[in-house]
Each structure stands twice: as C-alpha cells, then as structure tokens.
C-alpha atoms as a PDB file:
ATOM      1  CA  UNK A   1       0.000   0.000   0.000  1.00  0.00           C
ATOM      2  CA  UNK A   2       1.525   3.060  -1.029  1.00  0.00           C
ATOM      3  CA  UNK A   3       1.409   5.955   1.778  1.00  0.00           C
ATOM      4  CA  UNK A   4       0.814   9.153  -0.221  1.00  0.00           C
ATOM      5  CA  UNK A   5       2.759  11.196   2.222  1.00  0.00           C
ATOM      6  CA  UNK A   6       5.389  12.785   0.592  1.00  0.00           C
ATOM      7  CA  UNK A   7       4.110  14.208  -2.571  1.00  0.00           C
ATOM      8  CA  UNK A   8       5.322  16.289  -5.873  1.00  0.00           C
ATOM      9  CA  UNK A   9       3.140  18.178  -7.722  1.00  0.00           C
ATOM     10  CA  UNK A  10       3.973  19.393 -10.697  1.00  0.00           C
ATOM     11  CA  UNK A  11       3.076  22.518 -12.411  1.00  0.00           C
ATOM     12  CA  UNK A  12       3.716  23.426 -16.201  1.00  0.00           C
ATOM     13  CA  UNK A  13       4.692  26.154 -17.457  1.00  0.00           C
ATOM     14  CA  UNK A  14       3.391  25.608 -20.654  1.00  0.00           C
ATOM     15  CA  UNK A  15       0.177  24.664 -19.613  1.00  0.00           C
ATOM     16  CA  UNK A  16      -0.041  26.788 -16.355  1.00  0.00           C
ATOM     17  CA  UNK A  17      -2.834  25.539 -14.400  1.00  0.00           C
ATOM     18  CA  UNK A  18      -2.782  24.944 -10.608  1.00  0.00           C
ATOM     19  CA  UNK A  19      -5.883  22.572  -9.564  1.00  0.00           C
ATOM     20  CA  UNK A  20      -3.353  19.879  -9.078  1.00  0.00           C
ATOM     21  CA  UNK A  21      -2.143  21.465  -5.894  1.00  0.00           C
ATOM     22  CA  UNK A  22      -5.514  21.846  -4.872  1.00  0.00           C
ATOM     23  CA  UNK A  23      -5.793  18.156  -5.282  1.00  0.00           C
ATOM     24  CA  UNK A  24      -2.442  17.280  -3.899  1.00  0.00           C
ATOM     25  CA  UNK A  25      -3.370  19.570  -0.583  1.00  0.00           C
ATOM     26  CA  UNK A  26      -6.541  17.564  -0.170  1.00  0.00           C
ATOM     27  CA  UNK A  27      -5.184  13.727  -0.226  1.00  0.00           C
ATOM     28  CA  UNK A  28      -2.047  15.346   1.896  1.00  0.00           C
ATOM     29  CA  UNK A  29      -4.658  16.403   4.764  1.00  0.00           C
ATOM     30  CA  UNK A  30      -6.214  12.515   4.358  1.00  0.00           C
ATOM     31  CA  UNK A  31      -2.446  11.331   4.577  1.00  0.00           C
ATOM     32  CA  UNK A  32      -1.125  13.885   7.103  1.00  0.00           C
ATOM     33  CA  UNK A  33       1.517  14.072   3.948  1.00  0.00           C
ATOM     34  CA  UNK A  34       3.652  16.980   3.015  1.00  0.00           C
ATOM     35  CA  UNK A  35       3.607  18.848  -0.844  1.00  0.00           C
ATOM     36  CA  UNK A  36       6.508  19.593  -2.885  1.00  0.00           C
ATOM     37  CA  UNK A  37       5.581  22.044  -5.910  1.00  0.00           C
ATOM     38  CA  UNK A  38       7.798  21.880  -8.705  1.00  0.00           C
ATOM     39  CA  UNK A  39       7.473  24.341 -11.655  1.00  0.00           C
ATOM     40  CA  UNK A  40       8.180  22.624 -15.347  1.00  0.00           C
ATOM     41  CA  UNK A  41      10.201  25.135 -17.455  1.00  0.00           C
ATOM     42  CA  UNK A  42      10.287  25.009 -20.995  1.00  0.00           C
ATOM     43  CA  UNK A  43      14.049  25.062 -22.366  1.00  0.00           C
ATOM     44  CA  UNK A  44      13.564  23.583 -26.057  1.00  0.00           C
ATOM     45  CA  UNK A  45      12.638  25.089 -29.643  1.00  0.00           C
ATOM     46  CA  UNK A  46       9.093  22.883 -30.113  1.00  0.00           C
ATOM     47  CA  UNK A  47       7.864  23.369 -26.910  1.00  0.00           C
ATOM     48  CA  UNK A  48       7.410  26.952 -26.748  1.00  0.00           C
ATOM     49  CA  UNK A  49       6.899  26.938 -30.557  1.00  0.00           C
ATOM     50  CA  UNK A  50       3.869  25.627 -29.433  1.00  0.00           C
ATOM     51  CA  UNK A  51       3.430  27.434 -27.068  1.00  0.00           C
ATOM     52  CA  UNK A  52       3.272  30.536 -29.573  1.00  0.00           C
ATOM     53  CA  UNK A  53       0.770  28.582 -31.817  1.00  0.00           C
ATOM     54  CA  UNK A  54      -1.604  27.901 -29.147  1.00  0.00           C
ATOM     55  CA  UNK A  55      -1.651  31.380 -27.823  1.00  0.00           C
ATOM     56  CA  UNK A  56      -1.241  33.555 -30.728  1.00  0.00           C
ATOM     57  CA  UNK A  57      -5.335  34.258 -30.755  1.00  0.00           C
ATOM     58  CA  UNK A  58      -5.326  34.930 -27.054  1.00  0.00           C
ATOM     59  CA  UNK A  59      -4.606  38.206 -25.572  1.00  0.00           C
ATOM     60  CA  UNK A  60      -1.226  39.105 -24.044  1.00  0.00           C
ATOM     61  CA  UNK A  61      -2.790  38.828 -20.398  1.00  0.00           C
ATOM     62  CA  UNK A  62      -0.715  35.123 -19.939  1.00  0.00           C
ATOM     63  CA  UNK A  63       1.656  35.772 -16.998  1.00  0.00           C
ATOM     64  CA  UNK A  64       5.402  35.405 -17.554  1.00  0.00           C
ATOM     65  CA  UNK A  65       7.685  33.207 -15.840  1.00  0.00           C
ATOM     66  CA  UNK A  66       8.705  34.908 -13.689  1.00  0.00           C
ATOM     67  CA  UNK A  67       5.627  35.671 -12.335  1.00  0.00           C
ATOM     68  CA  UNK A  68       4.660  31.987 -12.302  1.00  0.00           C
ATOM     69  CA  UNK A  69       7.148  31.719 -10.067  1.00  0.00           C
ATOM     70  CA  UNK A  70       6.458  34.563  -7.924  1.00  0.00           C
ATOM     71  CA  UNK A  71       2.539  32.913  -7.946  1.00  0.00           C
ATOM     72  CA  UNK A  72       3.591  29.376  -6.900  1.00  0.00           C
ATOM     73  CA  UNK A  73       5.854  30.382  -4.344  1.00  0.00           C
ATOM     74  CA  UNK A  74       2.816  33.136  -3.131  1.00  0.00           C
ATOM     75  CA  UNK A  75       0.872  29.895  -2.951  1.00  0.00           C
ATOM     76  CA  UNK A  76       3.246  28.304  -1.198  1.00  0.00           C
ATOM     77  CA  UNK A  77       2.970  30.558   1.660  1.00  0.00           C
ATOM     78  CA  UNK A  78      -0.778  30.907   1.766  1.00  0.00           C
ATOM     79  CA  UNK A  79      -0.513  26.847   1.787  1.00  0.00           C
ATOM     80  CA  UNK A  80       2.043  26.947   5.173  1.00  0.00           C
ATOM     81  CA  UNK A  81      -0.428  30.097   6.298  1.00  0.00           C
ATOM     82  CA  UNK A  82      -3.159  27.380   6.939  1.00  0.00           C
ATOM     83  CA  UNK A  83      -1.450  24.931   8.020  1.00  0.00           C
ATOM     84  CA  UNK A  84      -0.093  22.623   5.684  1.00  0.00           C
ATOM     85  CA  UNK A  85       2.428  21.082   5.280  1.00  0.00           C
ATOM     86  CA  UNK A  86       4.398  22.173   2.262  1.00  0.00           C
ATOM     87  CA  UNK A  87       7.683  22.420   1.163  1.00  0.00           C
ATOM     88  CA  UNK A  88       8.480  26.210   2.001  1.00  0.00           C
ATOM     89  CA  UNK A  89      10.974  25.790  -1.020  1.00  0.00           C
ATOM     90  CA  UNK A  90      10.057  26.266  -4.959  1.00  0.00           C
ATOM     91  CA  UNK A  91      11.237  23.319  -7.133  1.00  0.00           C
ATOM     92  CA  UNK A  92      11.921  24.170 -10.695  1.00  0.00           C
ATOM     93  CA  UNK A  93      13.412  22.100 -13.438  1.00  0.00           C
ATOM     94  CA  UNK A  94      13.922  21.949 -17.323  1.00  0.00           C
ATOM     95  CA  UNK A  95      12.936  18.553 -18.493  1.00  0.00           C
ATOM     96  CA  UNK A  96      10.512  15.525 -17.898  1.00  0.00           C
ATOM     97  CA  UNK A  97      13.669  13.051 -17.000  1.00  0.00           C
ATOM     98  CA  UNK A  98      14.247  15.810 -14.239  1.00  0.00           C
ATOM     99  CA  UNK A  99      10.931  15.547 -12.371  1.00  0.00           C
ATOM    100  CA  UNK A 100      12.146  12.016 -11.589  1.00  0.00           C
ATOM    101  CA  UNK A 101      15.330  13.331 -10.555  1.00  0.00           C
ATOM    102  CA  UNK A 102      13.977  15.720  -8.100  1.00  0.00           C
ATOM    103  CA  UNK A 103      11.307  12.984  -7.112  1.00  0.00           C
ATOM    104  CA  UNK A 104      14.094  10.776  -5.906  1.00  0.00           C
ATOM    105  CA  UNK A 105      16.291  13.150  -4.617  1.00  0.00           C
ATOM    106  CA  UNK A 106      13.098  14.606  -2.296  1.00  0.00           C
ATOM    107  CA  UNK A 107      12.246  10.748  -1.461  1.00  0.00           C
ATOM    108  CA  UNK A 108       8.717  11.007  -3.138  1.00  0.00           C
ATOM    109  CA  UNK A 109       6.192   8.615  -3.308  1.00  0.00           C
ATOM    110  CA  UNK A 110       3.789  10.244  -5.428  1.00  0.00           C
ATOM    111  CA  UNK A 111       3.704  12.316  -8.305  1.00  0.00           C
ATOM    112  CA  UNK A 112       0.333  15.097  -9.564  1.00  0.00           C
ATOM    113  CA  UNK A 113       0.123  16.346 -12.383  1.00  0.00           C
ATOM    114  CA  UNK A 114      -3.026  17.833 -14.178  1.00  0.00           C
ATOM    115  CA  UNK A 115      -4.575  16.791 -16.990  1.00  0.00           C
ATOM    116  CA  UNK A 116      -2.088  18.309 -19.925  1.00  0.00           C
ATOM    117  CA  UNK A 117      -3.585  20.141 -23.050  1.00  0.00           C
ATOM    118  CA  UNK A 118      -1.665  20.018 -26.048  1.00  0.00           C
ATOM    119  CA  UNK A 119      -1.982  20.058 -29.628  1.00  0.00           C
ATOM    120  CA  UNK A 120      -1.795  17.340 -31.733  1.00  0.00           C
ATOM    121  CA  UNK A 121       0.255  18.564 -34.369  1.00  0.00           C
ATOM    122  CA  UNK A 122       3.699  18.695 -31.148  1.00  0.00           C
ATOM    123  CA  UNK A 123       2.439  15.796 -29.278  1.00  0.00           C
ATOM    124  CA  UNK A 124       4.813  13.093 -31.011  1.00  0.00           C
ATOM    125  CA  UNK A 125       7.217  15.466 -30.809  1.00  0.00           C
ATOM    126  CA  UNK A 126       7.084  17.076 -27.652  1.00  0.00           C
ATOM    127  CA  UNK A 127       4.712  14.283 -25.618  1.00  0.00           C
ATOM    128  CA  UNK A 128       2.586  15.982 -23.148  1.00  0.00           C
ATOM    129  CA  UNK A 129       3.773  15.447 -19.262  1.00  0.00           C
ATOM    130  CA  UNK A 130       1.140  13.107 -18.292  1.00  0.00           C
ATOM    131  CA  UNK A 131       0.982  10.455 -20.756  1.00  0.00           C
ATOM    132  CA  UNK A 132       5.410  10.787 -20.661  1.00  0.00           C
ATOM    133  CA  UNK A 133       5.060   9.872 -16.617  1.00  0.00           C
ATOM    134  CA  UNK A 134       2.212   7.301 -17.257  1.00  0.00           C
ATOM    135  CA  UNK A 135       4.541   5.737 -19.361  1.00  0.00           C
ATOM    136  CA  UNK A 136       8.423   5.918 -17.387  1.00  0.00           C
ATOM    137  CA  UNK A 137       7.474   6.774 -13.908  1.00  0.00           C
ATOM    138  CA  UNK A 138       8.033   4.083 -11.208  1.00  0.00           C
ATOM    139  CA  UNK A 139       5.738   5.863  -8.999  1.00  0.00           C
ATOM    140  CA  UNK A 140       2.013   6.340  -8.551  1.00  0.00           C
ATOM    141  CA  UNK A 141       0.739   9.050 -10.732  1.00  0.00           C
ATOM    142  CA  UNK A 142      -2.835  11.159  -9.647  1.00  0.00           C
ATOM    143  CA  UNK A 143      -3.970  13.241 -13.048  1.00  0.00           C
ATOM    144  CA  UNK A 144      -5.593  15.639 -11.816  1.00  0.00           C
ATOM    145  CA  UNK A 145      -9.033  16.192 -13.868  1.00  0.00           C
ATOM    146  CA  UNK A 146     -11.541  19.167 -13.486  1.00  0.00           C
ATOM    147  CA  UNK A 147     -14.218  16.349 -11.005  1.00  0.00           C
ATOM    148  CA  UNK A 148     -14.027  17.433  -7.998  1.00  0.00           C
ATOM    149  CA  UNK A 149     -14.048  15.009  -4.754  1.00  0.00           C
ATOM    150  CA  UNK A 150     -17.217  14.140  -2.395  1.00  0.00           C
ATOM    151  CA  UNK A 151     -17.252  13.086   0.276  1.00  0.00           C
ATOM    152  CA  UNK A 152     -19.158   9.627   0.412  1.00  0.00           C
ATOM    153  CA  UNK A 153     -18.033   9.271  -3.840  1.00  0.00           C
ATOM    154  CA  UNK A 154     -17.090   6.691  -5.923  1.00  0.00           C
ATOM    155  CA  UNK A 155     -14.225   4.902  -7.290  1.00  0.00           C
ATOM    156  CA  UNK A 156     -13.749   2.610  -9.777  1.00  0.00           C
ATOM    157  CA  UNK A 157     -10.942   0.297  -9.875  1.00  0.00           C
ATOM    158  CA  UNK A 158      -9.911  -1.734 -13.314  1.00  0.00           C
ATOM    159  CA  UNK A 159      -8.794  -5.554 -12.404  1.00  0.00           C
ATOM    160  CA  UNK A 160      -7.444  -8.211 -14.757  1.00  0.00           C
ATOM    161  CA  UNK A 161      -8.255 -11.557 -12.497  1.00  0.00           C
ATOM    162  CA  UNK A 162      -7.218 -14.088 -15.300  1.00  0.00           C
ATOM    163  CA  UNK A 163      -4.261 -12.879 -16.629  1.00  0.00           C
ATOM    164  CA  UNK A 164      -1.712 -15.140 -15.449  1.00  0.00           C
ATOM    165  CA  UNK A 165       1.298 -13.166 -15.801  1.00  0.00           C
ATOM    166  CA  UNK A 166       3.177 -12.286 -12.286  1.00  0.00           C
ATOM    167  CA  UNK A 167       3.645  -8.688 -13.349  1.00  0.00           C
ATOM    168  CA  UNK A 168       0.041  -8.016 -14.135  1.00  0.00           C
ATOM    169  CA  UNK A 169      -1.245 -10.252 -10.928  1.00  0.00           C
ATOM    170  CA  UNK A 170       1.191  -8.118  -8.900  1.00  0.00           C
ATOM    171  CA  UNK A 171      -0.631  -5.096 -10.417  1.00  0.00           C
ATOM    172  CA  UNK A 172      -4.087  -6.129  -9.693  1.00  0.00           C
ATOM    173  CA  UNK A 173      -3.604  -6.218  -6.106  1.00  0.00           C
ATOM    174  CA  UNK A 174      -1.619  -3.093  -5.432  1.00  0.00           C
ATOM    175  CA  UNK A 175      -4.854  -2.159  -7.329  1.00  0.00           C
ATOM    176  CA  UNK A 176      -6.881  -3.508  -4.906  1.00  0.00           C
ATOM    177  CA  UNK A 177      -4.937  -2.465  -1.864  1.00  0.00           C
ATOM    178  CA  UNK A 178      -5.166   1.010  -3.102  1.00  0.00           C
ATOM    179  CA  UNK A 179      -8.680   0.793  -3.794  1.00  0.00           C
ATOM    180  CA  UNK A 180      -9.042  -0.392  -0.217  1.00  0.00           C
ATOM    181  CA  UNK A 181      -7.275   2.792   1.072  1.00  0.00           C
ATOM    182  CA  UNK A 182      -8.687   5.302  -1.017  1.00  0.00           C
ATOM    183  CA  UNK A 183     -12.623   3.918   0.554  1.00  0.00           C
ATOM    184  CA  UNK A 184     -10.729   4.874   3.799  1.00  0.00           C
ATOM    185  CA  UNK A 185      -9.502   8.201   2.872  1.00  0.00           C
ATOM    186  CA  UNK A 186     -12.573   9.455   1.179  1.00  0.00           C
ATOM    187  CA  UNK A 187     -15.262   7.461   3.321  1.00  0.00           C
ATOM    188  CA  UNK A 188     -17.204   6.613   0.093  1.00  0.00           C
ATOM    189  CA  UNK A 189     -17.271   3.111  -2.043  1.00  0.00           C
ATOM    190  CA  UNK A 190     -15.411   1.204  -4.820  1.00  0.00           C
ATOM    191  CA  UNK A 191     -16.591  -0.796  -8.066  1.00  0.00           C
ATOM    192  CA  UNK A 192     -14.560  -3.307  -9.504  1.00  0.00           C
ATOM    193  CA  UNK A 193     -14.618  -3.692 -13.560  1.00  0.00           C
ATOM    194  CA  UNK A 194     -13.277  -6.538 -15.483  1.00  0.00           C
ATOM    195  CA  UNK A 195     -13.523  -7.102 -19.189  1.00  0.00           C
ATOM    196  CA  UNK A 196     -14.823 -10.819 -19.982  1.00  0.00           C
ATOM    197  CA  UNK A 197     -14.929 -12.648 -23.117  1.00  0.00           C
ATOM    198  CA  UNK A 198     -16.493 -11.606 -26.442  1.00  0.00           C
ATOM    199  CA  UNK A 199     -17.456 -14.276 -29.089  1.00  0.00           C
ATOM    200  CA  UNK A 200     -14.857 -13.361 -31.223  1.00  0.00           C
ATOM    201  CA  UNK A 201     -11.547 -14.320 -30.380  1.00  0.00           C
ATOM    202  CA  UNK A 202     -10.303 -10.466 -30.749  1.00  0.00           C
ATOM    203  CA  UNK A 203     -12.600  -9.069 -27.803  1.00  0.00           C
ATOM    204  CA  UNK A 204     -10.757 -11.332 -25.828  1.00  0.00           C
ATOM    205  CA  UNK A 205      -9.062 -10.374 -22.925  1.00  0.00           C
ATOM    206  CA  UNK A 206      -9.013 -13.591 -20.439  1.00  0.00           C
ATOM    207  CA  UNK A 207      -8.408 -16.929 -20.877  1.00  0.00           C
ATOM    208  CA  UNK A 208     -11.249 -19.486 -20.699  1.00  0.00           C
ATOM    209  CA  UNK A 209     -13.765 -19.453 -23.597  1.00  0.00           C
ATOM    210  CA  UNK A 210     -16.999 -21.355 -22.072  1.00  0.00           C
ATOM    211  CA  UNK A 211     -19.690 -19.240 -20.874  1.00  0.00           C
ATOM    212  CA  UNK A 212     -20.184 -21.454 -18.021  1.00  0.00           C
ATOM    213  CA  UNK A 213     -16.790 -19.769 -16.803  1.00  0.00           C
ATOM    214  CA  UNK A 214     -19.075 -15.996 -16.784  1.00  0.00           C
ATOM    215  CA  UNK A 215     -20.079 -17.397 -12.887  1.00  0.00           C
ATOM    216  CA  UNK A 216     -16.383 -18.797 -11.826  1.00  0.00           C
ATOM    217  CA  UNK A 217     -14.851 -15.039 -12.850  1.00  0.00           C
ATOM    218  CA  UNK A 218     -18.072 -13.521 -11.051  1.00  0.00           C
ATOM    219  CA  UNK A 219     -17.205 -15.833  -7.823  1.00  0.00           C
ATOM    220  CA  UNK A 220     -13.734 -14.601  -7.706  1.00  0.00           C
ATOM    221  CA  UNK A 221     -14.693 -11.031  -8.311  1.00  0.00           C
ATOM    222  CA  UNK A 222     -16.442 -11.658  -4.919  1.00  0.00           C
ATOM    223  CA  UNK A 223     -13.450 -13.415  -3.273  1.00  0.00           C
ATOM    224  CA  UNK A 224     -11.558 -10.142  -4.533  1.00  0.00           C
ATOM    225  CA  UNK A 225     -14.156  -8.305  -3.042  1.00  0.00           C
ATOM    226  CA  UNK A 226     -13.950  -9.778   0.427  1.00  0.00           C
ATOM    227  CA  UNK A 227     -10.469 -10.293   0.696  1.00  0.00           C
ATOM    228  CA  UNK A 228     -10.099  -6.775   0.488  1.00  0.00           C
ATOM    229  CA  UNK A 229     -12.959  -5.348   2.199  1.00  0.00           C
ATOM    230  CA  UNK A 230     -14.809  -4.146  -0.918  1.00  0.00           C
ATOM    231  CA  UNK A 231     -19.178  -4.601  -1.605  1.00  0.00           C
ATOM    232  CA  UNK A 232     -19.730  -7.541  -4.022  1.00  0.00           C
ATOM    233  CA  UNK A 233     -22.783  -5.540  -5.184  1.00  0.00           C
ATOM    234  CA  UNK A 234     -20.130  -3.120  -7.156  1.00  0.00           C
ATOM    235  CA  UNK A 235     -18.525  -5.811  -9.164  1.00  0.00           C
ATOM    236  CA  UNK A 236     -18.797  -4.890 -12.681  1.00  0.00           C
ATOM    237  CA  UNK A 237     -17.927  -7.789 -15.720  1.00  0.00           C
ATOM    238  CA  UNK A 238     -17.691  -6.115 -18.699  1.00  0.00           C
ATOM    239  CA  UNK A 239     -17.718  -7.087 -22.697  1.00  0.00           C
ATOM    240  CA  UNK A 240     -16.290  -4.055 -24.019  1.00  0.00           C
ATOM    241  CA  UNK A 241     -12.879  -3.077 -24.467  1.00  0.00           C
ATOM    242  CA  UNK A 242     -11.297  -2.283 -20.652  1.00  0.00           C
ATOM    243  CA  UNK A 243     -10.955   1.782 -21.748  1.00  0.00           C
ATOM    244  CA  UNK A 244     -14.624   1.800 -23.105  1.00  0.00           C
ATOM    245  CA  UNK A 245     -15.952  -0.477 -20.518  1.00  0.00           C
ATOM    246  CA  UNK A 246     -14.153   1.994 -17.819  1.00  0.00           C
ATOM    247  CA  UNK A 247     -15.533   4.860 -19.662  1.00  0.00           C
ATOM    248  CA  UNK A 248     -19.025   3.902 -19.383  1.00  0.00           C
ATOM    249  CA  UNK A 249     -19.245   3.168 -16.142  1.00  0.00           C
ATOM    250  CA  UNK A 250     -17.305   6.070 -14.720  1.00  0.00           C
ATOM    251  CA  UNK A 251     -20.410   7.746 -15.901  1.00  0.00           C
ATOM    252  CA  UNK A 252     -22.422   5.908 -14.717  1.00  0.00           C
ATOM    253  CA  UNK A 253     -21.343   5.640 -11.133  1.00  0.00           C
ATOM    254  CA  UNK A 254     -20.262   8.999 -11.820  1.00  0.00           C
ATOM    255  CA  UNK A 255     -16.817   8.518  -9.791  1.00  0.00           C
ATOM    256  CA  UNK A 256     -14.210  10.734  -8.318  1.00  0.00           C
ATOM    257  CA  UNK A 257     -11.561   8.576  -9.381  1.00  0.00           C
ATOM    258  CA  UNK A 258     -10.300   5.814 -11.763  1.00  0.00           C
ATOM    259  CA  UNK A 259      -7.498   3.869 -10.796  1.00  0.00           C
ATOM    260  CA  UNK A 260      -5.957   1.388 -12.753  1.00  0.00           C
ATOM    261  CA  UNK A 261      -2.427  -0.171 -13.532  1.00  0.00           C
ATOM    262  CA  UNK A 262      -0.087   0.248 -15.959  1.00  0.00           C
ATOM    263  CA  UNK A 263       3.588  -1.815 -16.713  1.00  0.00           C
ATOM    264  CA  UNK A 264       4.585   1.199 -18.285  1.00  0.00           C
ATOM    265  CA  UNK A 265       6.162   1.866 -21.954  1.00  0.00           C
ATOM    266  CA  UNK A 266       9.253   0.085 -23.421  1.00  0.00           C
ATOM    267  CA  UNK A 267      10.548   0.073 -26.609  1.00  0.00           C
ATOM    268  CA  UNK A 268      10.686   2.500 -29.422  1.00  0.00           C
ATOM    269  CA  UNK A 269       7.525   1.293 -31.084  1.00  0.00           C
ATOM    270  CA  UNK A 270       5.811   2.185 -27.168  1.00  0.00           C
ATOM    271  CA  UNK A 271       6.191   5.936 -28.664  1.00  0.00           C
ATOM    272  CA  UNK A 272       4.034   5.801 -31.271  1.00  0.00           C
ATOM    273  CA  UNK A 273       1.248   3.520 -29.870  1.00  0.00           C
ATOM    274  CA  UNK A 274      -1.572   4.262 -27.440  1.00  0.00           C
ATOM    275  CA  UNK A 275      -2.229   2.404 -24.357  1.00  0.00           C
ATOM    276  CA  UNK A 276      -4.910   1.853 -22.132  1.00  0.00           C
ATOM    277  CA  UNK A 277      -4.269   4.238 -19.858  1.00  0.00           C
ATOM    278  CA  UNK A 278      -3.801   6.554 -22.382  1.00  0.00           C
ATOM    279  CA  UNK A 279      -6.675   6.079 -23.866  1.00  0.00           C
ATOM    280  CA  UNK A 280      -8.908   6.122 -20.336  1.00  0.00           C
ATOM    281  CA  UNK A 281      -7.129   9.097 -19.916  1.00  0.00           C
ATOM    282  CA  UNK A 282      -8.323  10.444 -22.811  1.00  0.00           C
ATOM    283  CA  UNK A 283     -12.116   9.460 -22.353  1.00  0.00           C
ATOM    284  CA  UNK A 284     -12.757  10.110 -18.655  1.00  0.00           C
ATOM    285  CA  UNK A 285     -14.091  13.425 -16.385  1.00  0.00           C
ATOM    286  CA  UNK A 286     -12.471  12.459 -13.722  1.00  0.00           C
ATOM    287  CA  UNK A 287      -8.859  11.901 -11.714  1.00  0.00           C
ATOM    288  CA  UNK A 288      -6.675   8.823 -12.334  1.00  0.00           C
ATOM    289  CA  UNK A 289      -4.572   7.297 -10.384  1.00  0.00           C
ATOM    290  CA  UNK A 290      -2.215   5.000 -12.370  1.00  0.00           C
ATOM    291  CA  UNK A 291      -0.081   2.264  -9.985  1.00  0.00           C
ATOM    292  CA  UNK A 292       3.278   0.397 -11.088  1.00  0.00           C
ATOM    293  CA  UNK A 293       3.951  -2.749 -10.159  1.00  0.00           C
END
C-alpha cells in the first residue's frame, strides 16, 4: 500500500494551471503528507513553438515566468499560512527526465500532475507530461481532472483476475490495496470492472472461452471483493474493451476517481502507440490514479 505522504506536484509552465495542488493539498490532509511544488520550465525550440501557436489568438494577459514563479511560491505561503504542510521551497526544473530526478532526490512517493492540453500537431514530438510519466514513472501518478471530490463518492478500480502473468497479478492487487485505502480516505465506495470474453476471439481479454466460466470469474470477483474489504454488489464484468468499458461506467457511477495499472512503456515502437491508460485518460471526467507494479 503506497502511503501518499510525501508528494510532488507538478506545475507546467506551458500549460499553467494549478488545480493539481488543490488536489495534492486535499489527499495530503487525508495522509497527514507533506507537498513539494515543482514548476516545469520550458528550455527547447518545439515546446514553446507551441506554445506561440496555441496562444497567438489569445490576448497578451498570460503571466510570464517569472511571475509563475512569484505565484507558486505566493501559494506556497498561503498553503504553510493554513497549516499545511508544504515544502516552504520552490522546485523548478527543465525537463521531464528531471521531475524524476527531483522525485528521488526529495524521497517522493507520489507524483500530480493535471490533466495536460496540447496540440496534436507537437504531441509526437514534444509528448505531453502526463501520458510521458504514465509511461516511465516508477511511482504512482494522480492526473488531476476538473471532477471534484465528495465526500461519500465513488471509485472505480480496473482488475485483470485471469491474466496469469506475475507482473500483471502483482498489479491487480496493489490495485486492490489502493482501492481499499482510497474507501478509507474518502469514506465513500469502490466498483470493480473486469472485461470478460467476447465471441470473437479479438474481444478477448481472459483466458477461458466457455460461458459457463461468466459465474467462476463472477465468484472470484467476490473473493476479490472480500479479501479486500470491498461490496460484491459493485462488481462490474464487462464485454467491451477495458478503456470503453471503464468509460461507461465512470459515468455511470459517476466517480471521483479511476485507478488502474499500468507496466509502463518500453521500446521504441511504445512511442508511437496508445495504451490503455492513455486512452482512459483520454475518455474520462475524472482523476486517475495509475499504480506500477
């Protein structure tokens, strides 16, 4: 179970929005955790060439960096002002590799971020910071979406029982566990989603093909369930693709948070292909939480 109690949010420049530090204050007064802010410069030729492109139509009211700076670290005292704990120091840094440099250095075990917004036309070639730490980051990333939290809410948590690789069995529990301790924190519940078998042998995602199987996966959904102090009348067993299948029902339960696991990116083929937790990413409303193994 990770502890959330040492955190690093980061802030872009580029995209200079601050709700994750509203988020990051929140699950830090669950955690009785501390906040690092750290402010992501831009220092290369495509990156604020995009920057230009996207703001060319807007009117010169964006504020400069240095008086990001001067904002955070304004925040940062109106932050220690009430009474939390945050790092009375700034972080700043240059590059995505050197968020996980200060994140190690500072002994972090979790990483915010909001949502990033970028334009298509730069995102192969500058890829925007979220989907970059979804893929290299060994720790758990919160995306930070524009849903806000309630008490009493809803999570939704996306398992893989039958896959029978260690790696992705290590992943669905830490799913679990976290799923477990996020109830806690926010005092509300959790459903459980897991994609099933279509007839075709490409909406396939498990490994047993009868349909008598439908009630074996169901029974261990339960054991899941109860092992880990979750209601077996939120288990979810889905037919669609896992990033439609989460879509839909993060709707429907309307939840404050997604959380799913990811083994991350490898491989220079990994930069031009879209993952599932891109793609929920991409089609939810809400935060998610993406866990390594």
């Amino acid at each position: 179970m990770e502890s959330y109690k040492n955190i690093l949010v980061v802030v872009e420049e580029q995209n200079f929005v601050t709700k994750a530090i509203a988020r990051a204050t929140t699950l830090a007064g669950y955690t009785n955790g501390k906040v690092n802010i750290l402010l992501l410069k831009n220092n290369n030729f495509v990156s604020r060439l995009s920057t230009l492109s996207k703001n060319k139509h807007k009117p010169k009211t964006t504020p400069s960096v240095r008086s990001k700076d001067e904002l955070l670290q304004h925040m940062i005292t109106k932050l220690a002002q009430k009474g939390i704990n945050v790092n009375p120091e700034l972080l700043s840094c240059y590059s995505y590799a050197d968020i996980l440099k200060e994140a190690q250095n500072k002994d972090i075990d979790t990483i915010v971020v909001s949502e990033s917004k970028h334009s298509f036309w730069f995102k192969y070639q500058t890829p925007p910071v979220d989907e970059y730490l979804i893929g290299i980051s060994p720790y758990p990333l919160l995306i930070v979406k524009e849903h806000t939290w309630h008490k009493d809410g809803h999570i939704l948590s996306a398992v893989e029982l039958f896959n029978n690789k260690v790696e992705h069995q290590k992943l669905t529990e830490k799913v679990l566990e976290e799923s477990e301790h996020f109830v806690q924190l926010l005092g509300g519940d959790c459903h459980m989603v897991d994609c099933y078998y279509g007839e075709k042998e490409d909406m396939s995602f498990n490994y047993i093909q009868t349909e008598t199987n439908q009630d074996i996966h169901l029974s261990i959904m339960k054991k899941y369930c109860h092992d880990h102090h979750l209601q077996e009348d939120n288990i979810h067993l889905s037919l669609e693709l896992p990033e439609n299948a989460i879509k839909q029902l993060s709707i429907e339960v309307d939840s404050e948070l997604v959380i799913v696991g990811d083994c991350g990116h490898r491989g220079l083929l990994s930069k031009f292909s879209t993952h599932v937790s891109e793609e929920v990413l991409n089609n939810i409303n809400c935060d998610l939480l993406v866990l390594k193994p």
